[in-house]
C-alpha atoms as a PDB file:
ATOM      1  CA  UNK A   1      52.081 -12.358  37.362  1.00  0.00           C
ATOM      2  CA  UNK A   2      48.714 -13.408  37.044  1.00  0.00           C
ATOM      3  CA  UNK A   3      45.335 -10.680  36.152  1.00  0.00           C
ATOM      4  CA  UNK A   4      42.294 -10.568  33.839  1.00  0.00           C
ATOM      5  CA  UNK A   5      41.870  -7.094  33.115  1.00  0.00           C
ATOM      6  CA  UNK A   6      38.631  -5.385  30.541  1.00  0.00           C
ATOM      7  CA  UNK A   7      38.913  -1.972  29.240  1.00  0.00           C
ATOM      8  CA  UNK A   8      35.841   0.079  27.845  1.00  0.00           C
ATOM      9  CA  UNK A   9      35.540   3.111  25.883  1.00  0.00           C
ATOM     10  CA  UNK A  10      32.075   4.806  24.086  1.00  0.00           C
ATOM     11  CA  UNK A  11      31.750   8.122  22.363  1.00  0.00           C
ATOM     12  CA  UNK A  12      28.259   8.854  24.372  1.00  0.00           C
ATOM     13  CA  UNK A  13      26.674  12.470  23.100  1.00  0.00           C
ATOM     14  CA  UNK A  14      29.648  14.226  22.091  1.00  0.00           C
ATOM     15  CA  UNK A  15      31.227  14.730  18.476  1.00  0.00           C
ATOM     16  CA  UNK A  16      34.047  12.381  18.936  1.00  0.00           C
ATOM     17  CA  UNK A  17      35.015  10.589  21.955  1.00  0.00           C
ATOM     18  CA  UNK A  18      38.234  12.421  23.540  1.00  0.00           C
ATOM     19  CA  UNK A  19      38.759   9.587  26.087  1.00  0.00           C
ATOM     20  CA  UNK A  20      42.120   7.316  25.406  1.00  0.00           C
ATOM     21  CA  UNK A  21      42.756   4.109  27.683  1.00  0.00           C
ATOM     22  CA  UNK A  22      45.150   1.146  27.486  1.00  0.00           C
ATOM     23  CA  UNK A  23      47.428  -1.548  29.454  1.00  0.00           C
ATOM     24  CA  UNK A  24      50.830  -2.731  28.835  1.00  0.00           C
ATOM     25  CA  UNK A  25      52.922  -4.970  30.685  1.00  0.00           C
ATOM     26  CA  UNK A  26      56.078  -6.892  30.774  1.00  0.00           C
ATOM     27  CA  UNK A  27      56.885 -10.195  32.664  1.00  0.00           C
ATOM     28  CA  UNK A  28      57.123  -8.058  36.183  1.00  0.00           C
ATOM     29  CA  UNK A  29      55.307  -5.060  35.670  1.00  0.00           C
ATOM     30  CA  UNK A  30      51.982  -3.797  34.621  1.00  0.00           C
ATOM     31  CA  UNK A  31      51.253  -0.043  32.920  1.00  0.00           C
ATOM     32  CA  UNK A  32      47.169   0.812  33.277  1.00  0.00           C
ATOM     33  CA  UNK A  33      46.339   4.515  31.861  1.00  0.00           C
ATOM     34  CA  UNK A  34      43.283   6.482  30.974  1.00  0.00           C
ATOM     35  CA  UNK A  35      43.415  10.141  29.962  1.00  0.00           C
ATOM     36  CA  UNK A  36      40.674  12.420  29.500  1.00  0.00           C
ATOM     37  CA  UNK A  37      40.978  15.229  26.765  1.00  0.00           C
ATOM     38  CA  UNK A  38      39.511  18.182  27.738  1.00  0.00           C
ATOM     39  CA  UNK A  39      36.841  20.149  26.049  1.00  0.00           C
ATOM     40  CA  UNK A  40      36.806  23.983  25.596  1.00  0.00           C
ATOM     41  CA  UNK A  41      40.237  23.519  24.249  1.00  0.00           C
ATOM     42  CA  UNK A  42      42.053  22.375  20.861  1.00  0.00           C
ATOM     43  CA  UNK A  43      43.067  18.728  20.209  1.00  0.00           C
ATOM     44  CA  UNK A  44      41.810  16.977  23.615  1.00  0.00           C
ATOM     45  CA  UNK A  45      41.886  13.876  21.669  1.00  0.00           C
ATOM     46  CA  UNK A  46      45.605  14.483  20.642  1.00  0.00           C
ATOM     47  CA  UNK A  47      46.628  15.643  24.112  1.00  0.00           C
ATOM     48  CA  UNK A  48      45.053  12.238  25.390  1.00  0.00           C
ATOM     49  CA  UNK A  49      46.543  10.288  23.112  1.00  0.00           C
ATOM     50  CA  UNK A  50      50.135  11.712  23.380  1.00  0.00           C
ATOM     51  CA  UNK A  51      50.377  11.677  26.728  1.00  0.00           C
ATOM     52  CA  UNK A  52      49.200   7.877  27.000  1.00  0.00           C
ATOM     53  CA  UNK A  53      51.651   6.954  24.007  1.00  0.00           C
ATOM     54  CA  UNK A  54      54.608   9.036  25.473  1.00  0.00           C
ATOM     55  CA  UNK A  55      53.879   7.372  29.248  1.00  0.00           C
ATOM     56  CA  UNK A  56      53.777   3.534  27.453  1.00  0.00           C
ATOM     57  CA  UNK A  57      56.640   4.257  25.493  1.00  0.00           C
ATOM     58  CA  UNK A  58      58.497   5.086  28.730  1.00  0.00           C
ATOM     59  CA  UNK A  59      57.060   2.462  30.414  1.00  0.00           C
ATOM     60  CA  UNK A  60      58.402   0.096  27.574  1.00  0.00           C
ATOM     61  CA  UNK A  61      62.069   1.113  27.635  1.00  0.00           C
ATOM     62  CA  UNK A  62      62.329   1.314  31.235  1.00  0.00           C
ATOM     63  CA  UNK A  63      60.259  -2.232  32.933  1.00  0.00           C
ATOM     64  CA  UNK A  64      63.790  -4.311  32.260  1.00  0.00           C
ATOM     65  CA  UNK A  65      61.553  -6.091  33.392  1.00  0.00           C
ATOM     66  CA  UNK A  66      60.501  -4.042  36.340  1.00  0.00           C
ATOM     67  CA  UNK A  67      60.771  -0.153  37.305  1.00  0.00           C
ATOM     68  CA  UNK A  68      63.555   0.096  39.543  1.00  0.00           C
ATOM     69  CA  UNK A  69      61.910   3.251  41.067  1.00  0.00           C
ATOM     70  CA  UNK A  70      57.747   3.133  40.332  1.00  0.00           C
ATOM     71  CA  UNK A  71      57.145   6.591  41.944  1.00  0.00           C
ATOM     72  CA  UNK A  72      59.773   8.465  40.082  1.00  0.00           C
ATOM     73  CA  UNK A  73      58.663   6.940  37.230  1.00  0.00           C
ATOM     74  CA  UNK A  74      55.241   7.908  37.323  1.00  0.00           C
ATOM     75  CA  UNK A  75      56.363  11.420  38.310  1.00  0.00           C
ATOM     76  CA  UNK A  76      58.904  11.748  35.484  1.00  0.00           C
ATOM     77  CA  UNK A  77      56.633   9.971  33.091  1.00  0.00           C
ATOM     78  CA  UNK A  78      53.837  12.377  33.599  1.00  0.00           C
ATOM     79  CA  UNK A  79      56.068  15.435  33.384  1.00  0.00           C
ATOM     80  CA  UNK A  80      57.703  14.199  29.759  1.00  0.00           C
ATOM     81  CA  UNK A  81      53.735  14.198  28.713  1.00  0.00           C
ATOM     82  CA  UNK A  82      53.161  17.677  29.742  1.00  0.00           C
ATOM     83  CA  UNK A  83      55.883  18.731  27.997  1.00  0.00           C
ATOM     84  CA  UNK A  84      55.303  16.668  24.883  1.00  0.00           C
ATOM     85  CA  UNK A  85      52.039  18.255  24.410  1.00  0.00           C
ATOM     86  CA  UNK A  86      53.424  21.785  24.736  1.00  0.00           C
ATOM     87  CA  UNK A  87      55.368  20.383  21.594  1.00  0.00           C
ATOM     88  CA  UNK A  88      52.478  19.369  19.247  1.00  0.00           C
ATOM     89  CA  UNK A  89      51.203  22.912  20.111  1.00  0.00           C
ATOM     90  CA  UNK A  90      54.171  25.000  19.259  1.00  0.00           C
ATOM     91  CA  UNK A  91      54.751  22.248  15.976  1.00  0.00           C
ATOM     92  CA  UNK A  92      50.964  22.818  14.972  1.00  0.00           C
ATOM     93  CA  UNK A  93      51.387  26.568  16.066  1.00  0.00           C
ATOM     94  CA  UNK A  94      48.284  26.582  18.220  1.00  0.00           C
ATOM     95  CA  UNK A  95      46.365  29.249  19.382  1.00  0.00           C
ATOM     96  CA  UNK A  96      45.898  27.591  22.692  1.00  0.00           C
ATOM     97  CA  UNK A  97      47.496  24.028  24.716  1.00  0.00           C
ATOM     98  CA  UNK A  98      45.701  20.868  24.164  1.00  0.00           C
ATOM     99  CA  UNK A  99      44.516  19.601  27.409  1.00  0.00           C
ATOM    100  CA  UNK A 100      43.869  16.068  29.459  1.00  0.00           C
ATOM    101  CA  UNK A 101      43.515  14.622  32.571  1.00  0.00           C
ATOM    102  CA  UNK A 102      45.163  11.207  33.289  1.00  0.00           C
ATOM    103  CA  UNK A 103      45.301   8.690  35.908  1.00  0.00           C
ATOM    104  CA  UNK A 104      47.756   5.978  35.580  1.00  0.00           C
ATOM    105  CA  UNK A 105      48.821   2.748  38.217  1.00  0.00           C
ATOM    106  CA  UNK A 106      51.843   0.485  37.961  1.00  0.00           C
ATOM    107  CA  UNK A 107      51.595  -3.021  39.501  1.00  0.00           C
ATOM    108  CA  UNK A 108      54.606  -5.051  39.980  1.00  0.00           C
ATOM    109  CA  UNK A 109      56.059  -7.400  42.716  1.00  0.00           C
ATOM    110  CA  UNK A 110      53.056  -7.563  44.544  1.00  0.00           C
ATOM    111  CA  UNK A 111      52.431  -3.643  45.228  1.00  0.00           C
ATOM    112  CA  UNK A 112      50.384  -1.599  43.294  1.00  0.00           C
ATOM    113  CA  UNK A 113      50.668   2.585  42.860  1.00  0.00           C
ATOM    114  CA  UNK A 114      49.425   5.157  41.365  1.00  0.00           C
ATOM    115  CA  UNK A 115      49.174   8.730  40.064  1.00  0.00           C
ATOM    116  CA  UNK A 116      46.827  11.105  38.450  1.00  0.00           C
ATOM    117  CA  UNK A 117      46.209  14.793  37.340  1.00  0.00           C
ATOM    118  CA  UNK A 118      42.611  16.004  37.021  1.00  0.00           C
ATOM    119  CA  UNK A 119      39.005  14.010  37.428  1.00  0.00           C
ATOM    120  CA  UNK A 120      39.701  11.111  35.704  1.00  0.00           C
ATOM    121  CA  UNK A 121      39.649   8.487  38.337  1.00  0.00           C
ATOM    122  CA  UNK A 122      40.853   5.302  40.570  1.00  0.00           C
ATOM    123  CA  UNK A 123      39.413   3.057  43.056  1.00  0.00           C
ATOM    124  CA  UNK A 124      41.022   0.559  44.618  1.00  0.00           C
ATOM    125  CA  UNK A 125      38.542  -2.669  46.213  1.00  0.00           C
ATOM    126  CA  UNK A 126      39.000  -5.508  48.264  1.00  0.00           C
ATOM    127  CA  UNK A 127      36.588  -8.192  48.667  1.00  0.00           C
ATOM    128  CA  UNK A 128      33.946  -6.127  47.531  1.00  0.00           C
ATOM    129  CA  UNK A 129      34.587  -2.867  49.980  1.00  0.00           C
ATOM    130  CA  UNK A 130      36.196   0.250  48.507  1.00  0.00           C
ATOM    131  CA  UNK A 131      39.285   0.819  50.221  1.00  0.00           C
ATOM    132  CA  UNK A 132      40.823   3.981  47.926  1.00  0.00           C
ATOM    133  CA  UNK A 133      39.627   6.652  46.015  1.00  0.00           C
ATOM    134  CA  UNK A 134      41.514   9.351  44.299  1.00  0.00           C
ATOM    135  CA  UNK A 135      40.843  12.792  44.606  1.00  0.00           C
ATOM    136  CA  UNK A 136      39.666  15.143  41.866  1.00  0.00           C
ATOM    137  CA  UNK A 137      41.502  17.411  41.256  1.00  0.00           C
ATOM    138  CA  UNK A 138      38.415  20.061  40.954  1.00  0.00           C
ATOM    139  CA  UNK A 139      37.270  23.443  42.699  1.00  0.00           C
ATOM    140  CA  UNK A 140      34.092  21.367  43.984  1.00  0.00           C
ATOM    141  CA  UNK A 141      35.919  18.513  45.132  1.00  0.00           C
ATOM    142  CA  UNK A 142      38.298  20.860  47.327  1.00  0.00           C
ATOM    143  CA  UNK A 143      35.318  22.801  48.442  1.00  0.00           C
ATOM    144  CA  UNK A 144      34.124  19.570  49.950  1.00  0.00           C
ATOM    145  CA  UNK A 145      37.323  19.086  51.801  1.00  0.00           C
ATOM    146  CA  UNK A 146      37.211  22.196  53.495  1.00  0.00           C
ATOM    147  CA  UNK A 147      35.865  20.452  57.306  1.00  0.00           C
ATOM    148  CA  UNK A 148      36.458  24.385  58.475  1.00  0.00           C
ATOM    149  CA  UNK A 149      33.176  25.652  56.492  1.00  0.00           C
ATOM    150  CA  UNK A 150      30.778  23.791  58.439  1.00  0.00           C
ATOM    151  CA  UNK A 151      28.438  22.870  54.973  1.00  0.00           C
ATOM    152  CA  UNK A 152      25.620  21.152  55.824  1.00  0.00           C
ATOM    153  CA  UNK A 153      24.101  18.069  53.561  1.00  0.00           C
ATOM    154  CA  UNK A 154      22.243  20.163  51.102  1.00  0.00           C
ATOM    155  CA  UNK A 155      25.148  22.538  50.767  1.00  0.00           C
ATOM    156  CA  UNK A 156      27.577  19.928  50.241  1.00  0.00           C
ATOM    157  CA  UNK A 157      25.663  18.677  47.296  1.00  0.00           C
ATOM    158  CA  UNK A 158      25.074  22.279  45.760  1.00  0.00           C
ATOM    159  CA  UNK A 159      29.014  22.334  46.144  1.00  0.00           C
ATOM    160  CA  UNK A 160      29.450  19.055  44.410  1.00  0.00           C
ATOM    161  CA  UNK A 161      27.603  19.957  41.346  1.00  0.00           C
ATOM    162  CA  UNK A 162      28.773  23.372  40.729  1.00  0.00           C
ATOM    163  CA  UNK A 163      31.700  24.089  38.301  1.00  0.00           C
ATOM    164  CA  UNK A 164      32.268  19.648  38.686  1.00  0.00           C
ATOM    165  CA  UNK A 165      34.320  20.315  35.517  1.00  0.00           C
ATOM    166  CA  UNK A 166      36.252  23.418  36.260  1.00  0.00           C
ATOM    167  CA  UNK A 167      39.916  21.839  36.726  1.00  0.00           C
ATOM    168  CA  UNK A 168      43.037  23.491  38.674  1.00  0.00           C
ATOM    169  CA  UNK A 169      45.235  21.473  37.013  1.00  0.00           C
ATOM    170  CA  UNK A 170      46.033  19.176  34.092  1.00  0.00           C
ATOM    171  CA  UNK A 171      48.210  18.470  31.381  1.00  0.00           C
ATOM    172  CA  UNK A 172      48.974  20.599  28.474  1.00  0.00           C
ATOM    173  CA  UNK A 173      48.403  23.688  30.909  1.00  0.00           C
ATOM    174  CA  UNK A 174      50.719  26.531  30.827  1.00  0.00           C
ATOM    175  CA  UNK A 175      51.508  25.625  34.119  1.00  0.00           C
ATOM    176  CA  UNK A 176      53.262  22.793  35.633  1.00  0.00           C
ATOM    177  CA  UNK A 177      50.666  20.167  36.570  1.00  0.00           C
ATOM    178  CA  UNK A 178      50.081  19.134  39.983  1.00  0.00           C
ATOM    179  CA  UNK A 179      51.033  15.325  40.507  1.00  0.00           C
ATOM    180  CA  UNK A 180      49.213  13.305  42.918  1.00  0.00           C
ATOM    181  CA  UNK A 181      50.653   9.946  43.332  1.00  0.00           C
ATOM    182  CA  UNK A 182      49.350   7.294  45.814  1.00  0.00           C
ATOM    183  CA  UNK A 183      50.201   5.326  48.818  1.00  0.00           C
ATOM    184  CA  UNK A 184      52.352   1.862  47.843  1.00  0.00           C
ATOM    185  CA  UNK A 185      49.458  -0.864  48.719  1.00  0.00           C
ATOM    186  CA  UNK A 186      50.512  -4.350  48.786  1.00  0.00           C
ATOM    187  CA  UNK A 187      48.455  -6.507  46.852  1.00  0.00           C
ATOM    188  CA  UNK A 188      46.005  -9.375  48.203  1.00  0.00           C
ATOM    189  CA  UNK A 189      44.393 -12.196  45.060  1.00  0.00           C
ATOM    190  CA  UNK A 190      40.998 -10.755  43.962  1.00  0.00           C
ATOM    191  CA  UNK A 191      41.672  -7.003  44.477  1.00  0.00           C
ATOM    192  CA  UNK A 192      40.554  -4.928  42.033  1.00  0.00           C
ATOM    193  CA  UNK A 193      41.679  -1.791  40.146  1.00  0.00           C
ATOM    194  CA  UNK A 194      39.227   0.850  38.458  1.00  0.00           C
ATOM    195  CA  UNK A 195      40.369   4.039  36.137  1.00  0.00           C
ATOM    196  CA  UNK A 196      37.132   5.581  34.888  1.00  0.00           C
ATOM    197  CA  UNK A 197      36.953   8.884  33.419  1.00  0.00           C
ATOM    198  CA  UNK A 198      34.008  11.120  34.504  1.00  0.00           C
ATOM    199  CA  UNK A 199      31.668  10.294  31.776  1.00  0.00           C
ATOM    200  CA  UNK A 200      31.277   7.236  34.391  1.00  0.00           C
ATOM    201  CA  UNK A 201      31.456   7.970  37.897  1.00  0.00           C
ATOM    202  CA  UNK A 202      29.773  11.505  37.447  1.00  0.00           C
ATOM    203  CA  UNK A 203      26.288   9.520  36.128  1.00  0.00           C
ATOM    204  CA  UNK A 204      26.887   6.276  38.700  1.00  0.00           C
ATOM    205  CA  UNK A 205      26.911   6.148  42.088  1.00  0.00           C
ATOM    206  CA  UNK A 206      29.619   5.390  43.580  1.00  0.00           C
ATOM    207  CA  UNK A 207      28.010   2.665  45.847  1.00  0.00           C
ATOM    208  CA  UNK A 208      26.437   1.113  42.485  1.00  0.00           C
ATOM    209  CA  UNK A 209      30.178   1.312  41.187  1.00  0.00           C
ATOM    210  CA  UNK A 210      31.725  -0.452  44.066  1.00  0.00           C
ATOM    211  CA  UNK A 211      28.754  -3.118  44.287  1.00  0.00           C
ATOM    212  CA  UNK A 212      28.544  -4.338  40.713  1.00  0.00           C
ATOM    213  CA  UNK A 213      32.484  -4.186  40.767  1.00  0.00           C
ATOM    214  CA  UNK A 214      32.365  -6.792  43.925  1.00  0.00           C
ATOM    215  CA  UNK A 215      29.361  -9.290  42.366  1.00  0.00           C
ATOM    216  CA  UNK A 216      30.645  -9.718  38.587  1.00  0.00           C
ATOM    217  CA  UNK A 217      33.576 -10.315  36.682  1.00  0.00           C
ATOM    218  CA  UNK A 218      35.055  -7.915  35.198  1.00  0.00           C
ATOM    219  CA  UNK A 219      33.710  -8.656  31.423  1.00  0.00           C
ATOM    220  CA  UNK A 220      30.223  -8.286  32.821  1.00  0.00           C
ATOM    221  CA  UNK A 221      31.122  -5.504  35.172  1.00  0.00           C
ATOM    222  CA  UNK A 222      32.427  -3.094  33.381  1.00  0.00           C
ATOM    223  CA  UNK A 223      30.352  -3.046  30.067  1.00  0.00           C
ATOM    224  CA  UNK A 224      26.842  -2.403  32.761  1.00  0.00           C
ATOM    225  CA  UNK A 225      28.694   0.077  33.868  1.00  0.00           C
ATOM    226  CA  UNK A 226      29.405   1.912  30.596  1.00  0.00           C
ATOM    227  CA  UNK A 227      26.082   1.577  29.212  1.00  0.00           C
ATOM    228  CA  UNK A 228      24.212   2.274  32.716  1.00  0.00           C
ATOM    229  CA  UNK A 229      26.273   6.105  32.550  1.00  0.00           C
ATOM    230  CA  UNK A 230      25.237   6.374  28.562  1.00  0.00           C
ATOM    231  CA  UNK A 231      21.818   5.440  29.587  1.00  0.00           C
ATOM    232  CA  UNK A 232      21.520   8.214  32.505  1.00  0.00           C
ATOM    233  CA  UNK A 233      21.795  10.874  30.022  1.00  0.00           C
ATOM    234  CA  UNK A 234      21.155   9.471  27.006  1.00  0.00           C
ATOM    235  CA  UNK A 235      21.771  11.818  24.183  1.00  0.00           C
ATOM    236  CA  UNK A 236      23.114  14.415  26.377  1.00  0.00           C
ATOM    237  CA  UNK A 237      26.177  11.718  27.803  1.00  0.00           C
ATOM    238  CA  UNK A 238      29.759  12.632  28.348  1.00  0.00           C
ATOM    239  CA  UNK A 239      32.226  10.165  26.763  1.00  0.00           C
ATOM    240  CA  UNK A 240      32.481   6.972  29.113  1.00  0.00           C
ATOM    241  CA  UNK A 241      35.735   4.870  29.247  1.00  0.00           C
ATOM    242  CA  UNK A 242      36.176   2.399  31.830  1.00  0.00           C
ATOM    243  CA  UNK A 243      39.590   0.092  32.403  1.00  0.00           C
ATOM    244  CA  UNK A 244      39.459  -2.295  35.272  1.00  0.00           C
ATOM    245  CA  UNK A 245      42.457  -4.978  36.541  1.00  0.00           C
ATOM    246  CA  UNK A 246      41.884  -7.808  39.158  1.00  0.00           C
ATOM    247  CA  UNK A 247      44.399  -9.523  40.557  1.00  0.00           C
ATOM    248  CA  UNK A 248      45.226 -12.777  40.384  1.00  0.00           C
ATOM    249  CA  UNK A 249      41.720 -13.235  40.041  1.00  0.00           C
ATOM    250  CA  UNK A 250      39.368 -16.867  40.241  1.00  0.00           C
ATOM    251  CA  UNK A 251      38.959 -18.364  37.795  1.00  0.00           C
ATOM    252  CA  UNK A 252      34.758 -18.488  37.705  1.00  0.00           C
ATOM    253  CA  UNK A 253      35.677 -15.052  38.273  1.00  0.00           C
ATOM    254  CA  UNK A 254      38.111 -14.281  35.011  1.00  0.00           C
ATOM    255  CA  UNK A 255      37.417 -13.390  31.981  1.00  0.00           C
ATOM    256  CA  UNK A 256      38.690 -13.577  28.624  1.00  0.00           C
ATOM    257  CA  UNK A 257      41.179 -10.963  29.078  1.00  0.00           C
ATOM    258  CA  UNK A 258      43.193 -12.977  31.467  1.00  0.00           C
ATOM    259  CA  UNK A 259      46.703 -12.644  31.361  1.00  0.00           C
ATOM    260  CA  UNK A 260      49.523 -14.964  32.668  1.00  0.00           C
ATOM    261  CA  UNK A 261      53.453 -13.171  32.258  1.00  0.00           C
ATOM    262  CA  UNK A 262      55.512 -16.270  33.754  1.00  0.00           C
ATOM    263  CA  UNK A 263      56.080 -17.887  30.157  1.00  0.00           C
ATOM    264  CA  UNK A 264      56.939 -14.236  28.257  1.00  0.00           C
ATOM    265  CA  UNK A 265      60.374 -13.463  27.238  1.00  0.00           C
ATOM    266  CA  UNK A 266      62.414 -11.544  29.564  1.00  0.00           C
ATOM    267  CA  UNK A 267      62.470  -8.928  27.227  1.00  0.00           C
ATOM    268  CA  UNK A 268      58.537  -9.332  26.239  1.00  0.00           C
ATOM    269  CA  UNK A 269      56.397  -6.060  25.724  1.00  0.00           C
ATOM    270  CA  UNK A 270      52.753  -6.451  25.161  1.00  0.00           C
ATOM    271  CA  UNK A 271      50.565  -3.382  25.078  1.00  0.00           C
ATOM    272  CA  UNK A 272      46.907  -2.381  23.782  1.00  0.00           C
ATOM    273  CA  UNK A 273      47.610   1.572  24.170  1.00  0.00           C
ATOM    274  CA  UNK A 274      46.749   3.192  20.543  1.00  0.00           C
ATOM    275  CA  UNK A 275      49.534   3.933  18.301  1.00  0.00           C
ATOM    276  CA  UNK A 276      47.847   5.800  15.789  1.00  0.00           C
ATOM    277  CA  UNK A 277      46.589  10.082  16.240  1.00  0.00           C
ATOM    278  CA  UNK A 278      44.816  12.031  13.741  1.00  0.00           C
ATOM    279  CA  UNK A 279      47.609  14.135  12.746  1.00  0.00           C
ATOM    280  CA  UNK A 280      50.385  11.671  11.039  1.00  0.00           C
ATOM    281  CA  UNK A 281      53.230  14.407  11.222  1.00  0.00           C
ATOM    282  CA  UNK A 282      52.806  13.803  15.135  1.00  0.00           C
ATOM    283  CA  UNK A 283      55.766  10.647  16.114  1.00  0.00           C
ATOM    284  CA  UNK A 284      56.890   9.743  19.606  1.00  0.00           C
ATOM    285  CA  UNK A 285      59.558  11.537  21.735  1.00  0.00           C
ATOM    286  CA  UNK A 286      62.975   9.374  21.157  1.00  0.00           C
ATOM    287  CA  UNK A 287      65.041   9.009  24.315  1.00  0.00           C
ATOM    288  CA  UNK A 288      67.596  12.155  24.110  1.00  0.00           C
ATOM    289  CA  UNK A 289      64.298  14.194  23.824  1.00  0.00           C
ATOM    290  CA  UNK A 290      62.540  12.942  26.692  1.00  0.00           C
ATOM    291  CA  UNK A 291      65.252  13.355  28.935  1.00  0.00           C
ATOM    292  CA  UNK A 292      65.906  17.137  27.664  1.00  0.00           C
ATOM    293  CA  UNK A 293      62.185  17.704  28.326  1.00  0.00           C
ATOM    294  CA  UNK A 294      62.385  16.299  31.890  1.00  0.00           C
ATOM    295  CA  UNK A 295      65.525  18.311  32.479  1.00  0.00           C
ATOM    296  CA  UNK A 296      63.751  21.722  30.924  1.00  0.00           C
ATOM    297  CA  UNK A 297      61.025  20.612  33.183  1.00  0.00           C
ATOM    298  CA  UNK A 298      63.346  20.094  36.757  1.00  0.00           C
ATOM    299  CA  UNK A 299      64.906  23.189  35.659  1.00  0.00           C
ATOM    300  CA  UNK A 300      61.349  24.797  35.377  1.00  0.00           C
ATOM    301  CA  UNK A 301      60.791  23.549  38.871  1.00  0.00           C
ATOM    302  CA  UNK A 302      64.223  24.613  40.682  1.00  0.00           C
ATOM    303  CA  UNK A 303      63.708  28.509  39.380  1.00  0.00           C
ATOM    304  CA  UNK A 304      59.672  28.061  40.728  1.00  0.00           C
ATOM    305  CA  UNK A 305      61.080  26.669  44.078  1.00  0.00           C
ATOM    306  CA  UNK A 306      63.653  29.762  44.461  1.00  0.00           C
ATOM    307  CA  UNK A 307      61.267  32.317  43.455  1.00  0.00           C
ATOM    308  CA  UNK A 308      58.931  31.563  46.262  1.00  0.00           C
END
């Protein structure tokens, strides 16, 4: 496999900056996540943060060199996050769930998919056109969906802006989050792949996103548009994080995060997700425990399903 790939993250206006990103690969298959912690609610930092680490580690023991099964991967992986914040809450005894959005994509023999829970963000370009965007998953953005209202322009945007940020679902919820997960699309050289957390596309338009995106490589690309979002609101500025993949890419167009797999180690794992959180008594689900936790969770699931 050949990519360049150039992750951003800045704190913007806020206290500390919530937002967690990161990539990690192996010879055949490539991890991309970004998760959002959630404000109004303990820990969003730690709920970021565990869910990306318990997703890599996951991805780590199971790309052999390649996920047999990339959409029950995502699904499962996503799942054993949920539940592995609920643990940090009950071991910290809590008061409330830590919370986060995420958006992750897997890239491997040619195809790339993806999945996410919340706002944070994925487009998909070729060849400078926008051929994928996720959906948030927000109260405004499904108001917008609803063809059967009839809104006109003006109350389309009133729609857009009101409650933006109030979620229906997301990790670390009491209930089970909702899982999007994308169409397969087969990969073409030069395509790119965008996970941005709101902090971003919420101050940039999308057109702006999609242009700069198609003129510059990535290590230009991505820092403009970073600093353009802090710059929109200055003081005021959500946290922006930005993480951005191109495939097989030029080479006037690559940058100096280029990455080339066909000389690693079968067995090679190379990852820049954050190891570290701010409580030290926190470690990593071992393997018994994440399966338990995605059995609890299918269990959860099959008494749901018969109820209704």
């Amino acid at each position: 496999m050949r990519f360049s790939v150039y992750q951003v993250s800045r704190r913007g206006g806020r206290a500390i900056n919530e937002d967690r990103v990161g990539y990690c690969y192996t010879p055949d298959s490539v991890l991309l996540g970004l998760a959002d912690g959630m404000g109004g609610h303990p820990r969003g930092d730690v709920a970021a943060q565990l869910a990306l680490q318990t997703i890599a580690a996951m991805f780590q023991r199971e790309a052999q060199p390649s996920l047999p099964d990339v959409r029950a991967f995502l699904r499962r992986a996503i799942l054993a996050a949920h539940e592995r914040i609920h643990r940090y809450a009950r071991e910290q005894k809590l008061a409330d769930f830590p919370r986060t959005t995420v958006v992750l994509c897997v890239l491997q023999q040619g195809v790339a998919q993806w999945a996410h829970v919340g706002d944070s963000r994925l487009y998909f370009l070729r060849e400078g056109a926008l051929l994928v965007r996720t959906l948030d998953h927000s109260h405004a953005e499904q108001r917008l969906l609803q063809t059967t209202t009839g809104l006109g322009a003006s109350q389309s945007a009133q729609a857009r802006a009101s409650n933006r940020n109030v979620l229906y679902t997301c990790l670390g919820s009491p209930q089970l989050p909702f899982i999007e997960i994308g169409v397969p699309q087969s990969l073409r050289p030069g395509d790119v792949m965008l996970l941005c957390s709101d902090g971003l596309w919420s101050q940039v338009e999308q057109g702006a996103i999609v242009q700069l995106l198609g003129q510059r490589a990535l290590a230009d690309a991505i820092p403009e548009l970073v600093e353009s979002a802090l710059r929109h609101r200055s003081s005021e500025s959500d946290n922006v994080t930005a993480l951005a993949l191109e495939w097989e890419a030029e080479a006037e167009r690559d940058s100096t995060q280029g990455v080339r797999t066909e000389n690693m180690a079968p067995a090679a794992f190379a990852s820049t997700f954050q190891a570290g959180l701010p409580d030290a008594a926190v470690d990593e689900l071992d393997d018994a425990e994440i399966e338990r936790s995605i059995a609890e969770i299918n269990e959860a699931i099959r008494k749901a399903a018969v109820r209704k």
